[in-house]
Protein backbone atom coordinates (compact mmCIF):
# COMPACT_ATOMS: atom_id res chain seq x y z
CA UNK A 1 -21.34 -3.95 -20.07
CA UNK A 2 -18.25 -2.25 -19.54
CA UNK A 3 -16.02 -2.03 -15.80
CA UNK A 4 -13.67 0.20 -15.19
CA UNK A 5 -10.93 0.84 -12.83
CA UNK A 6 -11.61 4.32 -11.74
CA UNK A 7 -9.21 5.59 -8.48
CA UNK A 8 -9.50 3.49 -5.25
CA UNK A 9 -13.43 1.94 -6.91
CA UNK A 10 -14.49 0.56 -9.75
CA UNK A 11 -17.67 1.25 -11.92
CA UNK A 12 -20.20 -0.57 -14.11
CA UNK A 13 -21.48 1.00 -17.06
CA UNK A 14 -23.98 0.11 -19.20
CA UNK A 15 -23.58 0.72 -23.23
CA UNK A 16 -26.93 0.72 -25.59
CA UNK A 17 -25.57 -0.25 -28.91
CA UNK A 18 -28.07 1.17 -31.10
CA UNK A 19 -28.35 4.19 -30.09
CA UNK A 20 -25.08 4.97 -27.71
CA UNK A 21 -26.46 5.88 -24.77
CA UNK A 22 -24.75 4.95 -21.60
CA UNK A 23 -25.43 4.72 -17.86
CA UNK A 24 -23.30 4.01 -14.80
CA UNK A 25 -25.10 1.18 -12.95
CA UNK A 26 -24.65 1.15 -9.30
CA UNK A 27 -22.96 -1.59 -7.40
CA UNK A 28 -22.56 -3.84 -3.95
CA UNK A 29 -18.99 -3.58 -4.05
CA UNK A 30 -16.06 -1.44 -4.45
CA UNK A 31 -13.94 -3.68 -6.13
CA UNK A 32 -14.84 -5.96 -9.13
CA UNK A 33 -12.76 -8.79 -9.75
CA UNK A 34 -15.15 -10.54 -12.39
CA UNK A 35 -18.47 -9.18 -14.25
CA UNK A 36 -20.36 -12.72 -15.58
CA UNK A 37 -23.48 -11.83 -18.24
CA UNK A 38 -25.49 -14.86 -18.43
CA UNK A 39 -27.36 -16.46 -21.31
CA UNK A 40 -30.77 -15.14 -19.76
CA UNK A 41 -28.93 -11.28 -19.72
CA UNK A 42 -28.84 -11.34 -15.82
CA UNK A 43 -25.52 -10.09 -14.54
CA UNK A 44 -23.22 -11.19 -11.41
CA UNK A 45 -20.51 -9.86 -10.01
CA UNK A 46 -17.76 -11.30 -8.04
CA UNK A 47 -16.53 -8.71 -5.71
CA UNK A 48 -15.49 -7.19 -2.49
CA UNK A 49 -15.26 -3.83 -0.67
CA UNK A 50 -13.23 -2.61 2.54
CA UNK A 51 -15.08 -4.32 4.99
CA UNK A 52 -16.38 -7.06 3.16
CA UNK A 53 -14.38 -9.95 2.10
CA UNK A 54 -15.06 -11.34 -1.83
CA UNK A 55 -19.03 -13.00 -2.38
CA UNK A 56 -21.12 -13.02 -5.12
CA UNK A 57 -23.83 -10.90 -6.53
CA UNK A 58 -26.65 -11.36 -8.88
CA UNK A 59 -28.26 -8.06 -10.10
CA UNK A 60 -32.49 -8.28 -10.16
CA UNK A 61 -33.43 -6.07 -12.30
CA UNK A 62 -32.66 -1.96 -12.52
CA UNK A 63 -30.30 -1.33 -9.78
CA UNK A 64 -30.83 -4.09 -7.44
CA UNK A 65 -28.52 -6.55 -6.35
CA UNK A 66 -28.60 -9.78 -4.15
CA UNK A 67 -25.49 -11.04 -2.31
CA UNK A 68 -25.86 -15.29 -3.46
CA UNK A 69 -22.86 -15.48 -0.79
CA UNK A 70 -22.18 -14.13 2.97
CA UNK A 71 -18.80 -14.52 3.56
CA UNK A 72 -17.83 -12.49 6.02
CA UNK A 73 -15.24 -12.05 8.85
CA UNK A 74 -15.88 -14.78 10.92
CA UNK A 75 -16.16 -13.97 14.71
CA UNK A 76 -16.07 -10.04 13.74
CA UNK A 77 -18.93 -7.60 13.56
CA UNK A 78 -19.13 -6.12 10.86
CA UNK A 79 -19.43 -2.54 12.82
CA UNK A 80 -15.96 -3.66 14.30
CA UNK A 81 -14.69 -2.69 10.79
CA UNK A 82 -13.58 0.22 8.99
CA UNK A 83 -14.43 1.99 5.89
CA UNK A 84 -12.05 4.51 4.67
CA UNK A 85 -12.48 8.33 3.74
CA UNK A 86 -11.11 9.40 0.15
CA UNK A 87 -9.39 12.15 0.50
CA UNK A 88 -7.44 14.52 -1.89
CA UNK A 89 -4.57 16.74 -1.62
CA UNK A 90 -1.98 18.76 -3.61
CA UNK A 91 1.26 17.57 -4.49
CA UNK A 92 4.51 19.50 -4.67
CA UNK A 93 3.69 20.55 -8.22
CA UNK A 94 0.10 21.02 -7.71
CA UNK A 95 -1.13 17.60 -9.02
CA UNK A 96 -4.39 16.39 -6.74
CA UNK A 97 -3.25 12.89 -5.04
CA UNK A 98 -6.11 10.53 -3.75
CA UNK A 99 -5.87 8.76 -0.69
CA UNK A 100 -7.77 6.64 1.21
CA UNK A 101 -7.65 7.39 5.10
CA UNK A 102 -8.51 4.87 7.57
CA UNK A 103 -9.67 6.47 10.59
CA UNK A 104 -9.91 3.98 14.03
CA UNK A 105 -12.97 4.09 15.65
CA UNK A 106 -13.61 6.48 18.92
CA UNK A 107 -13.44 3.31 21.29
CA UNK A 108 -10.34 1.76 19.88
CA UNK A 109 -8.45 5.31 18.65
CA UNK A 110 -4.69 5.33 20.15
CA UNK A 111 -3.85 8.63 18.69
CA UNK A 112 -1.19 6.78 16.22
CA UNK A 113 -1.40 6.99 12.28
CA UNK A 114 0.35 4.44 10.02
CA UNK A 115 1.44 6.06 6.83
CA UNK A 116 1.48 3.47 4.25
CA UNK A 117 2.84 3.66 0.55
CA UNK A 118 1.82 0.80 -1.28
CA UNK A 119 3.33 -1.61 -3.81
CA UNK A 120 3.97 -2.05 -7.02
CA UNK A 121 4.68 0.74 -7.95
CA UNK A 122 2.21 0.47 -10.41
CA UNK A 123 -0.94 -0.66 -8.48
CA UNK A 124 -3.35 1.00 -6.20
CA UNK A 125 -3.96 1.26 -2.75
CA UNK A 126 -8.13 0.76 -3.53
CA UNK A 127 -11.26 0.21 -1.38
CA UNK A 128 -10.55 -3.44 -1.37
CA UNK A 129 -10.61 -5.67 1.76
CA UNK A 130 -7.19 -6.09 3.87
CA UNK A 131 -6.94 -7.89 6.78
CA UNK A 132 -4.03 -6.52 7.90
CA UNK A 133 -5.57 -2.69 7.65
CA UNK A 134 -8.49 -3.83 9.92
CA UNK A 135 -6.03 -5.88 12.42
CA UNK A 136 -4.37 -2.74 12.63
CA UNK A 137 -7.08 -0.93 13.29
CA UNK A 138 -8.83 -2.81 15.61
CA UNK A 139 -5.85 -2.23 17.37
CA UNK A 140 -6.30 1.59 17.37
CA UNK A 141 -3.99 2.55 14.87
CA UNK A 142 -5.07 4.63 12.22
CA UNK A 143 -4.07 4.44 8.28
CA UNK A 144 -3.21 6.57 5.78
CA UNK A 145 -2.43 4.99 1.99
CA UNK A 146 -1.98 7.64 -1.02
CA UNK A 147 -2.10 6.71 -4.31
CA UNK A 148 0.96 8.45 -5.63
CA UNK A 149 2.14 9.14 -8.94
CA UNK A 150 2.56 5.83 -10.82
CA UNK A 151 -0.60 4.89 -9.34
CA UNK A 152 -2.87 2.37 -11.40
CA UNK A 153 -6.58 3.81 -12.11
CA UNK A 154 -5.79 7.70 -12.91
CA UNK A 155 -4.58 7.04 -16.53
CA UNK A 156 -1.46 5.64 -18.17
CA UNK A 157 0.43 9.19 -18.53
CA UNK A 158 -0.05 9.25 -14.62
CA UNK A 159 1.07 5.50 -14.37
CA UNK A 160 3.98 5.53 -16.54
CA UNK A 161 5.19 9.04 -14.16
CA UNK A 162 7.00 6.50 -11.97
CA UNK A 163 9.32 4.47 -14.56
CA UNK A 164 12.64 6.21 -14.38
CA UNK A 165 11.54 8.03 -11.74
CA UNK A 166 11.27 6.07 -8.25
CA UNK A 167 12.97 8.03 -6.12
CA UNK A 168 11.99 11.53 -6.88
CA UNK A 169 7.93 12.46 -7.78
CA UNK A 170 6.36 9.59 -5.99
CA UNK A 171 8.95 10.47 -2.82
CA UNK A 172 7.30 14.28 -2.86
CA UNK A 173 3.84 13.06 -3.04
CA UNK A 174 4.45 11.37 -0.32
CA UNK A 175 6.03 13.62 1.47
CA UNK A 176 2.99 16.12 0.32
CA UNK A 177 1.00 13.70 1.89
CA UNK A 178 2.87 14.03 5.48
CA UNK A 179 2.49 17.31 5.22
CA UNK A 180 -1.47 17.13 4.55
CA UNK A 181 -2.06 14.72 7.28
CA UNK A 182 0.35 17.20 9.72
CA UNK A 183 -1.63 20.50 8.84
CA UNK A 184 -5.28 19.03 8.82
CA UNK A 185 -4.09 18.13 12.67
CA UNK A 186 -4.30 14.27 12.46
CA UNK A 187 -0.70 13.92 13.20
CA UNK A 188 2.21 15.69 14.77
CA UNK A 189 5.30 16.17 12.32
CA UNK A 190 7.98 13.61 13.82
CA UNK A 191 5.42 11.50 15.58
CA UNK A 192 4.11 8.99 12.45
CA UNK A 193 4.77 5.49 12.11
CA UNK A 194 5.79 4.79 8.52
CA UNK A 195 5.13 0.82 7.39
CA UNK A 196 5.34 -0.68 3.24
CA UNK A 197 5.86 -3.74 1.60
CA UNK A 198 8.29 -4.16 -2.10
CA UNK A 199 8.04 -0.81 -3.63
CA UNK A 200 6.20 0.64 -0.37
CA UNK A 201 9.16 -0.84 1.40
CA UNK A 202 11.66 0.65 -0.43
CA UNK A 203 9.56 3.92 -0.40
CA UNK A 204 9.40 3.39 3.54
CA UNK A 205 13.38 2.85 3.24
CA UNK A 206 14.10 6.06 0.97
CA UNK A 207 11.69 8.19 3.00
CA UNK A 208 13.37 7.07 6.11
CA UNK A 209 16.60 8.33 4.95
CA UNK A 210 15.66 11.76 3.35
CA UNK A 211 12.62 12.36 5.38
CA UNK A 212 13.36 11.05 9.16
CA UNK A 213 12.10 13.81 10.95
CA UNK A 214 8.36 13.16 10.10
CA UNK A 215 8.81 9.79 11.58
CA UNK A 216 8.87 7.88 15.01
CA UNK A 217 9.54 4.22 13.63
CA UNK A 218 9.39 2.27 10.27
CA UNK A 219 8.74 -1.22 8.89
CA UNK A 220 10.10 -2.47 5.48
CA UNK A 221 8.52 -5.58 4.72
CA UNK A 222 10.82 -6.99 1.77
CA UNK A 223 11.69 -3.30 0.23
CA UNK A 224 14.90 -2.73 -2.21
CA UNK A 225 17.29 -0.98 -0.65
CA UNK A 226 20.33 -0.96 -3.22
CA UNK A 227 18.81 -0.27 -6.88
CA UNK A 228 21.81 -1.25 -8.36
CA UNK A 229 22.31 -4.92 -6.47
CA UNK A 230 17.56 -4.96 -7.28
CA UNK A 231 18.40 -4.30 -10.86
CA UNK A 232 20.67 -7.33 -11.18
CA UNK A 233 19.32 -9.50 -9.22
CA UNK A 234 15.29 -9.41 -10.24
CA UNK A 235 13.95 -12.54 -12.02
CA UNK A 236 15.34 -13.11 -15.81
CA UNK A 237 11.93 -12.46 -17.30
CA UNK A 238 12.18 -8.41 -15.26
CA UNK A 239 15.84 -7.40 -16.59
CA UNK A 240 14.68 -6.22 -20.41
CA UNK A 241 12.54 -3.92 -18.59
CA UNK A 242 14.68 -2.30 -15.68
CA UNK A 243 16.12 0.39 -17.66
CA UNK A 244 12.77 1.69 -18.67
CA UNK A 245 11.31 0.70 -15.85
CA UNK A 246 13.79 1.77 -12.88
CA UNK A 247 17.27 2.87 -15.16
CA UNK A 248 20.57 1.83 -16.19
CA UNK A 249 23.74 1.18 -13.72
CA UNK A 250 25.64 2.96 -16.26
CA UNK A 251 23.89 5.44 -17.96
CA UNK A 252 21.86 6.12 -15.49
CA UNK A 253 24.42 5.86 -12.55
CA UNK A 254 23.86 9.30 -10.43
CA UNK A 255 20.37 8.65 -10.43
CA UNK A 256 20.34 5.70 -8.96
CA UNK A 257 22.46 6.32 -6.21
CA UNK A 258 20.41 8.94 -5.13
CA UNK A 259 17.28 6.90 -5.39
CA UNK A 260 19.11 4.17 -3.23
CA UNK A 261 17.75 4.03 0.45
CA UNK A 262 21.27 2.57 1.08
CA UNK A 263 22.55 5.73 0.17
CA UNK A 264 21.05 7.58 3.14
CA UNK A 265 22.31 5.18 5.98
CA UNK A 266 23.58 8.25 8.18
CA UNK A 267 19.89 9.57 8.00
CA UNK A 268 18.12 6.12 8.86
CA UNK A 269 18.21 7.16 12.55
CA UNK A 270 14.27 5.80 13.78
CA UNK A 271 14.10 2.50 15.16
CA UNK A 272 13.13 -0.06 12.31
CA UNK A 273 11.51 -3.69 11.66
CA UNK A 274 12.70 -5.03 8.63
CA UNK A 275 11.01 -8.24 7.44
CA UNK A 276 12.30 -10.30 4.56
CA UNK A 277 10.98 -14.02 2.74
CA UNK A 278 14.62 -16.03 2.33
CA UNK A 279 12.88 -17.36 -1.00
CA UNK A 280 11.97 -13.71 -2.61
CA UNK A 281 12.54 -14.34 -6.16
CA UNK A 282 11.99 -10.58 -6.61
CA UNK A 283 13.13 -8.44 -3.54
CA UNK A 284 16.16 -10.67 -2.74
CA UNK A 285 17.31 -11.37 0.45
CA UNK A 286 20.35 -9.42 0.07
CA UNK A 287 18.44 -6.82 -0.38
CA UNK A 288 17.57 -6.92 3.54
CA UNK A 289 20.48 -8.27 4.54
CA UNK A 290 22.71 -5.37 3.67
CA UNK A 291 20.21 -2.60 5.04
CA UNK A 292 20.20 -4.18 7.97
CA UNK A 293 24.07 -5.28 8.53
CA UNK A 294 24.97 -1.61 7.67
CA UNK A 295 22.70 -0.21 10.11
CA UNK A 296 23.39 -2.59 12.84
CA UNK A 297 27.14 -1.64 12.31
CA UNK A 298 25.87 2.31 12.86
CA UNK A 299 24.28 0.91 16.23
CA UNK A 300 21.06 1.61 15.16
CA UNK A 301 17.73 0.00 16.88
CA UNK A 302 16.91 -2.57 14.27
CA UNK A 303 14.79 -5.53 14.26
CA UNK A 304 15.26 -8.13 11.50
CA UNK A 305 12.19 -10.87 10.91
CA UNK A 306 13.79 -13.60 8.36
CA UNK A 307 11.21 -16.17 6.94
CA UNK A 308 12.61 -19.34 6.15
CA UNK A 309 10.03 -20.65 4.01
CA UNK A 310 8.66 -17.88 2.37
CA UNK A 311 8.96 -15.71 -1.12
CA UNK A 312 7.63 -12.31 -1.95
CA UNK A 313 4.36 -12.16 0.27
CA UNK A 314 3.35 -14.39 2.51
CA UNK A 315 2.08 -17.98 1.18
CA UNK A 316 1.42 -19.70 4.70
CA UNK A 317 -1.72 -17.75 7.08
CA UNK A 318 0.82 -18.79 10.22
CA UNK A 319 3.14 -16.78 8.99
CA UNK A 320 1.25 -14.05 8.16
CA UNK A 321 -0.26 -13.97 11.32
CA UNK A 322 3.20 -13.77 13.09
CA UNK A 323 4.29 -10.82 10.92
CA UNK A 324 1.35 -8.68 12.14
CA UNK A 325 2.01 -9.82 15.34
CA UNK A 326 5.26 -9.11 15.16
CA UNK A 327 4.53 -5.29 13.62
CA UNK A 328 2.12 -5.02 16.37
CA UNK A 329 4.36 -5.71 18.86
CA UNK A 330 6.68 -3.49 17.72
CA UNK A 331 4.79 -0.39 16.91
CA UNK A 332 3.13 -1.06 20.35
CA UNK A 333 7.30 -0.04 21.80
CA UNK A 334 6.10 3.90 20.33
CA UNK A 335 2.51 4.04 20.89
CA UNK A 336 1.30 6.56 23.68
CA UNK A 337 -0.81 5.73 26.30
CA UNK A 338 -4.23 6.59 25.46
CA UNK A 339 -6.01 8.48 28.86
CA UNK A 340 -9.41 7.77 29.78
CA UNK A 341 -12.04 10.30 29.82
């Protein structure tokens, strides 16, 4: 039995030894975390798809599977929640991106779409279960999340795309992105809230700067915003990598300052949240710090959310809670006012 990361799902396959013949088995989940074969040959999967959290299935024979657990969202419906389209598009030089789209339901809708570029860079935005995606959409706000180039799941040449390259091909899929969500009519150009967290912070940074007028506000949620001050100032066990992985001050010095959000500040004219751990080990907090102090010195509108007790994420639920609260709050200053029909 084989898994396999495939896009924003997995798949199970099943591999005859003797003679080589293979089959995809279906599954209960999007998402496999752990594939268990026991002694007996019965399988069980630990799991978990949009709008179900992680439980436990045992397969009964053929295709069938039973869920051993029910964890669910407690106090939540599960037709409260949302499942998200995969979509594709085209990309500036004609490579198909794959996104999921998170459309809020009829009675909840505002109107508003969150465009999110995830972290990593190299991970996924995949049909796995997010809290904060269904908060936000319980709340009527709408999500877009594209896997761009450097994305996990379509291949190592297309993974690999992003090292050396942060601020250039996964910027224009993104952008081609925009652009898809503006001409299928599910958003008006200059009217999209843009939101990320580490790389899809800094992506939110560097898209505010070169790409302002798609946007009505943004939220960096512990994003670089000088590569050169990231590069020396990541953990001991990242700096062998950086100049593969991001580039070299010296050799590579051009580059980087025009992959630098901080190079842009003149642009960075939308109203922003910027939300930082004072313990980040990998996103410093100098990394916030000077975004925000140069941009406050411009007079822009910008909010800063410092968390004295935590690191890159958030390790304590109450302050997790507060930061969507606080994002809600603050995307709630641009939201229209929905008329009833």
């Amino acid at each position: 039995y084989i898994t396999s990361q495939k896009g924003v799902e997995d798949q199970l396959y099943e591999i005859n030894l003797q003679n080589e013949n293979w089959r995809n088995i279906p599954v209960p989940c999007s998402v496999i975390n752990k594939l268990e074969v026991a002694a007996s040959g019965t399988l069980y999967l630990f799991g978990m798809s949009a709008t179900k959290p992680h439980n436990i299935y045992k397969n009964t024979g053929g295709d069938e599977w039973v869920s051993l657990t029910k964890y669910t969202v407690p106090g939540v419906d599960s037709n409260e929640l949302v499942e998200p389209d995969i979509i594709t598009y085209p990309s500036f030089d004609g490579r198909e991106i794959e996104s999921l789209f998170f459309r809020a339901k009829n009675e909840n809708d505002n109107g508003e779409v969150i465009f999110w570029p995830h972290g990593g860079p190299q991970a996924a935005e995949r049909k796995f279960f997010r809290a904060s995606f269904q908060f936000f959409l319980n709340n009527g706000y709408s999500i877009f999340a594209p896997n761009f180039r450097g994305s996990t799941g379509y291949g190592l040449e297309f993974m690999k795309m992003v090292e050396g390259d942060w601020g250039n091909g996964p910027r224009l899929d993104n952008v081609a992105g925009l652009d898809w969500l503006i001409d299928q009519g599910h958003a008006q150009k200059g009217n999209i809230l843009l939101m990320g967290g580490s790389f899809g912070g800094y992506m939110a940074l560097l898209l505010h700067g070169r790409h302002a007028d798609y946007f009505k506000a943004v939220v960096d949620i512990f994003g670089p915003s000088n590569l050169f001050s990231f590069i020396n100032s990541v953990p001991e066990d990242w700096k062998p990598v950086m100049d593969q992985w991001v580039g070299n001050p010296e050799k590579d010095k051009e580059k980087l300052i025009e992959f630098s959000p901080i190079t842009y500040l003149e642009s960075m004219i939308k109203p922003m949240l910027v939300i930082q751990g004072a313990n980040d080990p990998r996103v410093v907090k100098e990394e916030s710090d000077q975004i925000v102090q140069a941009l406050k010195d411009k007079g822009r509108d910008v909010d800063y959310m410092l968390l004295e007790n935590e690191g890159h994420g958030f390790s304590k639920k109450e302050n997790e809670i507060a930061v969507y609260q606080k994002i809600l709050s603050f995307l709630k200053r641009f939201t229209a006012v929905k008329e009833k029909v």
